[in-house]
C-alpha atoms as a PDB file:
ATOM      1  CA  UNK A   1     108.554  74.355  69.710  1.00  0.00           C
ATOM      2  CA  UNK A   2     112.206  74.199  67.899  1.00  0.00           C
ATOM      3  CA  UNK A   3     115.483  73.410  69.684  1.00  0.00           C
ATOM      4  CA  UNK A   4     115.770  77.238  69.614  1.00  0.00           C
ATOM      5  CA  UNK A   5     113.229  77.922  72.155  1.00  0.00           C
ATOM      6  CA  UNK A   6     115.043  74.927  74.501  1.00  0.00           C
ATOM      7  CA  UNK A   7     116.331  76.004  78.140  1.00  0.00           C
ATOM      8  CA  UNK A   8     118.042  74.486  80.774  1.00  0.00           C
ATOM      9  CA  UNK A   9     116.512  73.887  84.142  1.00  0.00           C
ATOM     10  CA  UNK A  10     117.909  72.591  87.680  1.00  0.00           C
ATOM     11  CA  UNK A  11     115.685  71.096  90.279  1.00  0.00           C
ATOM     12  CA  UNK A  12     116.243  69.901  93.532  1.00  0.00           C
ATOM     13  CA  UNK A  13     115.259  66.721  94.486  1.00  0.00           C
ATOM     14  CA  UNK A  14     115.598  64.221  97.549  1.00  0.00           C
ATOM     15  CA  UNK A  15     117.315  61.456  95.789  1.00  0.00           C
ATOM     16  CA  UNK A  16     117.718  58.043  98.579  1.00  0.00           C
ATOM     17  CA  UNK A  17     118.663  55.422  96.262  1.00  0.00           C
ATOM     18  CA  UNK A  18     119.095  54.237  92.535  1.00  0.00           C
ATOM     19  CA  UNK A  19     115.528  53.465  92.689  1.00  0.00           C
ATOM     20  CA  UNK A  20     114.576  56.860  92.927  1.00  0.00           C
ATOM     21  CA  UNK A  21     117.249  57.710  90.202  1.00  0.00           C
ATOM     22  CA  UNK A  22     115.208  54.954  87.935  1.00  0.00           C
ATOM     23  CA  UNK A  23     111.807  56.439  88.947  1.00  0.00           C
ATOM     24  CA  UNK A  24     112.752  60.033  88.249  1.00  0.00           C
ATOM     25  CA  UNK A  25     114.413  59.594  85.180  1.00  0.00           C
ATOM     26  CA  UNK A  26     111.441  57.173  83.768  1.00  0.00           C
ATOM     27  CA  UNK A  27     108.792  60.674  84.437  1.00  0.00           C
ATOM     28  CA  UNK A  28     111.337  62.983  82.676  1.00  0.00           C
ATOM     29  CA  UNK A  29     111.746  60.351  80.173  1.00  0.00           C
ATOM     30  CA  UNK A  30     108.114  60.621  79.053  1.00  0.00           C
ATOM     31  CA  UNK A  31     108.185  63.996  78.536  1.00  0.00           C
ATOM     32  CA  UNK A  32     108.782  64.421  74.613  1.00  0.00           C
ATOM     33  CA  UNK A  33     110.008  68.296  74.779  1.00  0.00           C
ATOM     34  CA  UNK A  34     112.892  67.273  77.677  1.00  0.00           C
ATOM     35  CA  UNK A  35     115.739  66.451  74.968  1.00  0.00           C
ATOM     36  CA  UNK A  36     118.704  66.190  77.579  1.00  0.00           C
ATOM     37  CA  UNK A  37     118.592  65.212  81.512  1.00  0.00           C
ATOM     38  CA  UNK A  38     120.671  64.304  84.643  1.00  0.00           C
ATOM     39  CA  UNK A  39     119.422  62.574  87.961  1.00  0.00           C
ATOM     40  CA  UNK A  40     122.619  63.177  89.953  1.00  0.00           C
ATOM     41  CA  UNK A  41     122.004  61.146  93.063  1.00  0.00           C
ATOM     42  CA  UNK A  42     125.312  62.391  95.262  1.00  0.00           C
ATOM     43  CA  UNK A  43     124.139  66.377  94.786  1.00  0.00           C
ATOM     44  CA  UNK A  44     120.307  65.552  94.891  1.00  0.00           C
ATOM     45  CA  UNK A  45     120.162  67.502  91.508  1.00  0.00           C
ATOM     46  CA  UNK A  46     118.021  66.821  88.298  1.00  0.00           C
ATOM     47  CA  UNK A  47     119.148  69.018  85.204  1.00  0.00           C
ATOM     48  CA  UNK A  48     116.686  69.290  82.300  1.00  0.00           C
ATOM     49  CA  UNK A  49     117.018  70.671  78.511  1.00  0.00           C
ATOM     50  CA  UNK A  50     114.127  71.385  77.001  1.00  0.00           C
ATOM     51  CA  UNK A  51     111.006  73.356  76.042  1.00  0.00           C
ATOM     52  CA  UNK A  52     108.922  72.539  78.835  1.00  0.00           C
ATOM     53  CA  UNK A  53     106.979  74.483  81.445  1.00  0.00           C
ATOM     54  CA  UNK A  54     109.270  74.187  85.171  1.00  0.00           C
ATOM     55  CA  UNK A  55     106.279  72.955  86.743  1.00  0.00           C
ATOM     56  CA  UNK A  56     105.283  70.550  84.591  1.00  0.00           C
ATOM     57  CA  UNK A  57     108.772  69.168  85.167  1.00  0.00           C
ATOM     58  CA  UNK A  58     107.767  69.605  89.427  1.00  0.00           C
ATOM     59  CA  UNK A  59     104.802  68.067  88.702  1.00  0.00           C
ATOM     60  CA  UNK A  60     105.742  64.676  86.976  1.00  0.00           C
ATOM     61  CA  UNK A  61     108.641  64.308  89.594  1.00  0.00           C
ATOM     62  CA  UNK A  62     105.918  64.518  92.771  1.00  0.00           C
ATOM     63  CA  UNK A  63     103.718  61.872  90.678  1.00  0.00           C
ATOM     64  CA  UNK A  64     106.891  59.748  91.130  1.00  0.00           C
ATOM     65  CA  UNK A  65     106.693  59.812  94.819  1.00  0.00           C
ATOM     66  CA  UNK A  66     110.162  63.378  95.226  1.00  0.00           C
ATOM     67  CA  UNK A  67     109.346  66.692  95.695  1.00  0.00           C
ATOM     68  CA  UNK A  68     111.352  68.925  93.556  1.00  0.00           C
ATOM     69  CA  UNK A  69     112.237  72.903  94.058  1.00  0.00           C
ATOM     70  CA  UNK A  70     113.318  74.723  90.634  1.00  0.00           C
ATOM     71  CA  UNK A  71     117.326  76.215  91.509  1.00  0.00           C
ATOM     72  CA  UNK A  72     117.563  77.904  88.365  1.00  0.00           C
ATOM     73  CA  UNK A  73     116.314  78.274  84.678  1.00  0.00           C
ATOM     74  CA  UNK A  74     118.206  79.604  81.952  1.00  0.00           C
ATOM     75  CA  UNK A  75     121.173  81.622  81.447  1.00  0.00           C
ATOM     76  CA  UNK A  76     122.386  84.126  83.936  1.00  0.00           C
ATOM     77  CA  UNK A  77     120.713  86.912  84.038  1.00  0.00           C
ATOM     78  CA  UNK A  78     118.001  85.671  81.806  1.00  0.00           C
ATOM     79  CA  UNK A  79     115.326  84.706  84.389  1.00  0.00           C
ATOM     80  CA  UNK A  80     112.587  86.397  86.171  1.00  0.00           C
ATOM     81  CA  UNK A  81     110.044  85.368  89.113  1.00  0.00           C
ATOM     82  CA  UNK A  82     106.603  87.077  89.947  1.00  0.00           C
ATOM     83  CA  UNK A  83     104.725  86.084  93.051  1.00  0.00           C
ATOM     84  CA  UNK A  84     100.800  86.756  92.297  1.00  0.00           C
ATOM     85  CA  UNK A  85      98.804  88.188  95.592  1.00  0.00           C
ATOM     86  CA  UNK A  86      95.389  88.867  96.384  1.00  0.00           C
ATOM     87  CA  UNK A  87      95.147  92.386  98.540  1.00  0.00           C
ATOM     88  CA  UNK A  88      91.397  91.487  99.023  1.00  0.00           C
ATOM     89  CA  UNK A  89      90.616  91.655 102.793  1.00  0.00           C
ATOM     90  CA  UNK A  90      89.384  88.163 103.182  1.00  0.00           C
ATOM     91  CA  UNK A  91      92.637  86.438 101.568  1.00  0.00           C
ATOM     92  CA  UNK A  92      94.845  88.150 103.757  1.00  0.00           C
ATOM     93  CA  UNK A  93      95.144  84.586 105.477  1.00  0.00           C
ATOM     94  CA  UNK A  94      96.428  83.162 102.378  1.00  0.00           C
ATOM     95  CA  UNK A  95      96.818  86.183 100.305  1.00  0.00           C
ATOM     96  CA  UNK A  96      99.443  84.166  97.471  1.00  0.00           C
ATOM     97  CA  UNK A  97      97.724  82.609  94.374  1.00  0.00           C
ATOM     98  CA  UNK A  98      99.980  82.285  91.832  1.00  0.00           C
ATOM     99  CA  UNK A  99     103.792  82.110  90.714  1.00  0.00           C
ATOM    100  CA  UNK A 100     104.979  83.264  87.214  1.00  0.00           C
ATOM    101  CA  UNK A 101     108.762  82.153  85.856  1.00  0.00           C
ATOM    102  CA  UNK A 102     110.313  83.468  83.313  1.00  0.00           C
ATOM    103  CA  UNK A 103     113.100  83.106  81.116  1.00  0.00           C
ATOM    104  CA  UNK A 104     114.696  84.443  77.998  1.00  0.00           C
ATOM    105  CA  UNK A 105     115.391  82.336  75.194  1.00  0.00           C
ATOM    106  CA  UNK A 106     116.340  84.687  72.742  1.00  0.00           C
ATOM    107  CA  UNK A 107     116.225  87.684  71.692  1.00  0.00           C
ATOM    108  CA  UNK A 108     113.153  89.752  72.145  1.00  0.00           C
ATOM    109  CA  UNK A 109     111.303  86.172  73.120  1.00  0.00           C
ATOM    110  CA  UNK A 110     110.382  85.179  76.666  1.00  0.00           C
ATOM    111  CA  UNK A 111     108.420  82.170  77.738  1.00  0.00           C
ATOM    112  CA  UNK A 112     106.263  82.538  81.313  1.00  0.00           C
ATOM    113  CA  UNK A 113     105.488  79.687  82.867  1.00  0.00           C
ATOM    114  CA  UNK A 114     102.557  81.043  85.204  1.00  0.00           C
ATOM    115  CA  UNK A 115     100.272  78.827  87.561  1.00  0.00           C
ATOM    116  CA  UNK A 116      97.991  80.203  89.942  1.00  0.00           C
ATOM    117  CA  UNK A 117      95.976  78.056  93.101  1.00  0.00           C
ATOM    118  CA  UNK A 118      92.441  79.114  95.064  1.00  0.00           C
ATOM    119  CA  UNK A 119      90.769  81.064  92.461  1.00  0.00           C
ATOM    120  CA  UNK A 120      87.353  81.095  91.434  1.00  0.00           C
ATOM    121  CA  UNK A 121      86.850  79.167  88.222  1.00  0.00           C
ATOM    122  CA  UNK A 122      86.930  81.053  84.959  1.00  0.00           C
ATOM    123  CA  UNK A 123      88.874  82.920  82.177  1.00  0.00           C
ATOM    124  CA  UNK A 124      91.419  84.846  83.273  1.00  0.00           C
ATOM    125  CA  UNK A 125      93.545  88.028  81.745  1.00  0.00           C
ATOM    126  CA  UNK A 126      97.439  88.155  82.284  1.00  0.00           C
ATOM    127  CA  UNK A 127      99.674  91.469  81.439  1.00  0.00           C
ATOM    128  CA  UNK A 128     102.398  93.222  82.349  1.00  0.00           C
ATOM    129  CA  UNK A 129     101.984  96.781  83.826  1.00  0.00           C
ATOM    130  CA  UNK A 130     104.579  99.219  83.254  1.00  0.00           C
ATOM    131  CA  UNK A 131     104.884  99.944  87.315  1.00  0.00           C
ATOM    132  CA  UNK A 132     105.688  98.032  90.072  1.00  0.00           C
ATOM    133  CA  UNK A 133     103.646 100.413  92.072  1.00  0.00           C
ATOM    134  CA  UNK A 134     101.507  97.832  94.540  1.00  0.00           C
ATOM    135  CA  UNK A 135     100.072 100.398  96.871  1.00  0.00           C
ATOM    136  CA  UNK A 136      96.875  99.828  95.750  1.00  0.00           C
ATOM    137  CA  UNK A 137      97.016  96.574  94.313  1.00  0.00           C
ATOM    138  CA  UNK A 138      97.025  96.343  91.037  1.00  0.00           C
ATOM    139  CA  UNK A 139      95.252  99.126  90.776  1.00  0.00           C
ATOM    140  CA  UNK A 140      98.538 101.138  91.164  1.00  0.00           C
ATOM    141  CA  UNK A 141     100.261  99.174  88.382  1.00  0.00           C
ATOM    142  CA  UNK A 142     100.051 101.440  85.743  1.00  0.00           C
ATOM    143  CA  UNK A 143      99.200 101.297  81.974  1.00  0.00           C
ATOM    144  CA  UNK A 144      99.793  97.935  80.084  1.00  0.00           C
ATOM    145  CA  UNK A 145     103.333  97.283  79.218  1.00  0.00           C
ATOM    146  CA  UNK A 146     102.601  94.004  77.129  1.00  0.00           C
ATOM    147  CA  UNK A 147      99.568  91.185  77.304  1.00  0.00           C
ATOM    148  CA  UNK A 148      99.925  87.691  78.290  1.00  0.00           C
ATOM    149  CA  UNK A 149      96.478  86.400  76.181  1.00  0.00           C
ATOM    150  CA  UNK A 150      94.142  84.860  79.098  1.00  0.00           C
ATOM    151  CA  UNK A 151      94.496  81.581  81.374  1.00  0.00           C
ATOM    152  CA  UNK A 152      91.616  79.076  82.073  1.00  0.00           C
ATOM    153  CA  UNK A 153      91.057  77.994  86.058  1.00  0.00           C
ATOM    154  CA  UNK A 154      89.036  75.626  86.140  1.00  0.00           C
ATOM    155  CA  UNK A 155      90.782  72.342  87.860  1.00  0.00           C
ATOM    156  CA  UNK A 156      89.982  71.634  91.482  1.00  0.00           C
ATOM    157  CA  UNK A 157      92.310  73.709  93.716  1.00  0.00           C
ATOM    158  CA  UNK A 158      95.939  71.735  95.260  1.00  0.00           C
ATOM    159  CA  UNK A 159      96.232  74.596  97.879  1.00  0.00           C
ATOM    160  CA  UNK A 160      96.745  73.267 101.100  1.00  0.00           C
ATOM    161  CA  UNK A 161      95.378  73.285 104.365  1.00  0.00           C
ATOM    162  CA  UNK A 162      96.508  76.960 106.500  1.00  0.00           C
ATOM    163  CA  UNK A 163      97.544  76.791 109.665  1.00  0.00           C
ATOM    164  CA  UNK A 164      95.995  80.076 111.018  1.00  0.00           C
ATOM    165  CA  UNK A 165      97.535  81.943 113.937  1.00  0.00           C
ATOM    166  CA  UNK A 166      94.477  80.897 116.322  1.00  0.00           C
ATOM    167  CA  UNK A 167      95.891  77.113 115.229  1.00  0.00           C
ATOM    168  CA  UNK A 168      92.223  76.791 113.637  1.00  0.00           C
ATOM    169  CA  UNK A 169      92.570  74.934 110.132  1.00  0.00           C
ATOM    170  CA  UNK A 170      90.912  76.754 106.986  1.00  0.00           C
ATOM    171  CA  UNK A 171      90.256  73.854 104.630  1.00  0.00           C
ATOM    172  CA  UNK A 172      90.272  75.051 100.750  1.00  0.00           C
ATOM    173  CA  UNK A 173      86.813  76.370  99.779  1.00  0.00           C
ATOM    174  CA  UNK A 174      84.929  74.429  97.484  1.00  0.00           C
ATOM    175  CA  UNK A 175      84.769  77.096  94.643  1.00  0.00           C
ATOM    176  CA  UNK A 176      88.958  77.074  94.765  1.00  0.00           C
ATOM    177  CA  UNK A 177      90.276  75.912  91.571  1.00  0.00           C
ATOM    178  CA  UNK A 178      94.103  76.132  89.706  1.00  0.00           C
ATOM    179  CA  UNK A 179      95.400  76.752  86.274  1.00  0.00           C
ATOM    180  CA  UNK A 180      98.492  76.827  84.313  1.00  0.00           C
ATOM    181  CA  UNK A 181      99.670  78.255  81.070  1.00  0.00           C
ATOM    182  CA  UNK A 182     103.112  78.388  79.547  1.00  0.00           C
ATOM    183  CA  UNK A 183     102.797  81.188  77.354  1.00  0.00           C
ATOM    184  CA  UNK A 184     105.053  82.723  74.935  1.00  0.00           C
ATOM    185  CA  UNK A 185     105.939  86.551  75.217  1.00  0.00           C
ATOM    186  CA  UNK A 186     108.459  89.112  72.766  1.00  0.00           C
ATOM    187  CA  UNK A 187     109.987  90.705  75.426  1.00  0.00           C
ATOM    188  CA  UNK A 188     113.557  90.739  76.833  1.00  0.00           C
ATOM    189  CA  UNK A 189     114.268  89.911  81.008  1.00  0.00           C
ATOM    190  CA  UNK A 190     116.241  92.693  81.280  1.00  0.00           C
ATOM    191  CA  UNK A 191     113.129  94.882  80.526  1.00  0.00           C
ATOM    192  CA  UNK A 192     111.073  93.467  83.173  1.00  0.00           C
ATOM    193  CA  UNK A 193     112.776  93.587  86.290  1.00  0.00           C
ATOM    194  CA  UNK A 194     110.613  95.843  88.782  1.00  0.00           C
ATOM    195  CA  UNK A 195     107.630  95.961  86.298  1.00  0.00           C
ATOM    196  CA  UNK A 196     104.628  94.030  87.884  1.00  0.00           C
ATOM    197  CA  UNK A 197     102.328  91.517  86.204  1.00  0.00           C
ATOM    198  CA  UNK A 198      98.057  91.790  87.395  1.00  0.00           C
ATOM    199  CA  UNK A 199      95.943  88.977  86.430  1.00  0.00           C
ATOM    200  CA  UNK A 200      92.237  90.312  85.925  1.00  0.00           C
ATOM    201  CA  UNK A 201      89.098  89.127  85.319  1.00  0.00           C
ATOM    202  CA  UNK A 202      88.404  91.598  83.319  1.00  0.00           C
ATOM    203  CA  UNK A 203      89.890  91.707  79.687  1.00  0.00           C
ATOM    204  CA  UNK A 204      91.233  94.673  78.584  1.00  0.00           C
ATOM    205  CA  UNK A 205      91.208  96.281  82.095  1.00  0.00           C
ATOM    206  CA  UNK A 206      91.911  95.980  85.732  1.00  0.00           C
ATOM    207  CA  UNK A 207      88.903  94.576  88.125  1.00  0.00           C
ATOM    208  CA  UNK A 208      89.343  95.842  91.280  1.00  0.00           C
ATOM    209  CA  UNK A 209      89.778  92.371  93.265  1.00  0.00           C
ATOM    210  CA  UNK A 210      92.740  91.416  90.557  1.00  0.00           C
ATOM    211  CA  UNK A 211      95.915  89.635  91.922  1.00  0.00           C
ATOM    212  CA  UNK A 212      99.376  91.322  91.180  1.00  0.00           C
ATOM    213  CA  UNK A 213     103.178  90.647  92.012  1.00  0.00           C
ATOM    214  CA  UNK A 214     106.517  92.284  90.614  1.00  0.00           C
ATOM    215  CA  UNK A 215     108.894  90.760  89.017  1.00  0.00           C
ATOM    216  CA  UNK A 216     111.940  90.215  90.258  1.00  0.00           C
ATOM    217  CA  UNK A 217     115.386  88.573  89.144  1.00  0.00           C
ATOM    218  CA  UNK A 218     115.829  85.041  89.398  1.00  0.00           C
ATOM    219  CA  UNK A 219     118.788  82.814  89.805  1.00  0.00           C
ATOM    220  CA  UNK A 220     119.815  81.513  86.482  1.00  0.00           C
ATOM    221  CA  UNK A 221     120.739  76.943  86.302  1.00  0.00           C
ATOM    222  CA  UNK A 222     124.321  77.708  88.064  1.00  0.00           C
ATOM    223  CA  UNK A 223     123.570  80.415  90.256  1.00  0.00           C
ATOM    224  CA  UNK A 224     121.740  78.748  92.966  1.00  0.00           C
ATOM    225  CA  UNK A 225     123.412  75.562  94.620  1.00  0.00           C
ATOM    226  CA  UNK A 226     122.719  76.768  98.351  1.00  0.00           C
ATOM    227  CA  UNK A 227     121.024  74.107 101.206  1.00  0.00           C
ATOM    228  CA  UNK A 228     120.993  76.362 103.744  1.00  0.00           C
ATOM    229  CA  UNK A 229     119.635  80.136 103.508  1.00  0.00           C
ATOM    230  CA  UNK A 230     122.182  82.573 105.020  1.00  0.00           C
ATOM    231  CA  UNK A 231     119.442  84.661 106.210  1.00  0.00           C
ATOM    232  CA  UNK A 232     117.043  82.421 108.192  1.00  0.00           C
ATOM    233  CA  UNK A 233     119.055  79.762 108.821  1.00  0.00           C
ATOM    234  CA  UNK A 234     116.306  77.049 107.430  1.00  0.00           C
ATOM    235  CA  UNK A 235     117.272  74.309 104.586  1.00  0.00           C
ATOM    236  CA  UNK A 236     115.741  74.762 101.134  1.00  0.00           C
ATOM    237  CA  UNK A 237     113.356  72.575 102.092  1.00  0.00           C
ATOM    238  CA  UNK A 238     111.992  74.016 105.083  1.00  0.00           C
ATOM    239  CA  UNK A 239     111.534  76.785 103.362  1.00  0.00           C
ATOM    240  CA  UNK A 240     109.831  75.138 100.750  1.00  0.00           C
ATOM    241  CA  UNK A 241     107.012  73.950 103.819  1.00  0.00           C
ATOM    242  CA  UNK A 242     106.918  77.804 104.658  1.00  0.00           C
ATOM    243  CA  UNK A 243     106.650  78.409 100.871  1.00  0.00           C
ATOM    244  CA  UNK A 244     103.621  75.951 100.440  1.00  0.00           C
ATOM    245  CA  UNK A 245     102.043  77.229 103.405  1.00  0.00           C
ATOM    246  CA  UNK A 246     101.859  80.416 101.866  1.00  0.00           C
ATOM    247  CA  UNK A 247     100.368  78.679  98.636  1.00  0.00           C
ATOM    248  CA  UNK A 248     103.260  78.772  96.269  1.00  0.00           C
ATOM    249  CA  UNK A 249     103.314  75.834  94.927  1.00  0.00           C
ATOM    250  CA  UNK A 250     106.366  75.562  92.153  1.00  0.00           C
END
């Protein structure tokens, strides 16, 4: 990628000491497309420049030990979120499998950043569908709007244990496996917004059992410095427990 296609990022992250500052900064340090960061150990705040996936970044900040929640990508109102359900019967314990970012770095070019958790392992077919329609699933979602390519699942599944409302445990099954891909799309946010995106395994059409999600504006790298949610009351990282529960895991 080209410093064109760079983007900034925010992340929050549970900074204690300058240990941890030294720690998180040696991870983002190793990544060669990160060109600029900040470990701000006051705000608990890591800023990122870059052409990176966001969960790559989440990802080498948990190997160091620090969870990390994505506040923002991008420029305002240049960044999208799509969380990817299954509306088979037997997920509706668990029914999220995936989470697609996106931001615009240009005109007319996109990058999605999409990982999904407790799939069955194969190839997989990402689009956009011109309706957000879910009614019946994907299903519902209308004619293609723009393909993603295809996605590969085929490492052992992260998704955690689910507390179900019996207090019974399900444990992940042992055909549940994860993928990620940080594709790169010619598309504009601004188009997107209420659209949904399916992921099949089908190519070239909709299979019945496919997960789907709209997309829906996200907060750009300076629009989101809130701890506590004014609507439930909980701190961003309790809702990032309720969040994992649910599997979403970036």
């Amino acid at each position: 990628m080209t410093v064109s296609n760079e983007f900034e990022m925010s992340f929050a992250v549970p900074l204690e000491c300058q240990a941890c500052v030294d720690s998180v900064s040696k991870a983002l340090a190793s990544i060669s497309e990160i060109t600029k960061f900040n470990v701000d150990l006051q705000n608990n705040l890591v800023t990122t420049t870059g052409s990176v996936a966001p969960s790559q970044i989440v990802r080498s900040i948990q190997a160091t030990g620090k969870d990390a929640i994505i506040r923002g990508t991008g420029k305002p109102n240049s960044a999208a979120v799509c969380i990817l359900e299954s509306f088979d019967k037997k997920d509706i314990a668990n029914p999220v499998k995936g989470l697609a970012r996106i931001v615009s770095i240009g005109d007319n070019d996109a990058v999605v950043d999409l990982t999904v958790n407790g799939l069955p392992a194969g190839t997989y077919y990402p689009s956009i569908r011109a309706s957000g329609n879910l009614s019946q699933g994907a299903l519902s979602t209308g004619k293609l709007f723009y393909d993603l390519g295809s996605i590969s699942v085929t490492e052992p599944s992260s998704v955690e244990t689910v507390i179900m409302s019996e207090g019974a445990h399900q444990e992940p099954i042992s055909d549940s496996f994860a993928g990620q891909s940080f594709l790169h799309a010619k598309l504009n946010v601004s188009e997107l917004i209420g659209r949904s995106i399916i992921l099949s395994r089908v190519k070239d059409s909709i299979a019945s059992d496919s997960i789907c999600g709209v997309i829906a504006r996200s907060a750009g790298v300076w629009e989101n410095d809130k701890q506590v949610c004014s609507c439930s009351g909980k701190t961003v990282w309790q809702e990032r427990g309720d969040a994992k529960k649910r599997g979403v895991a970036v």
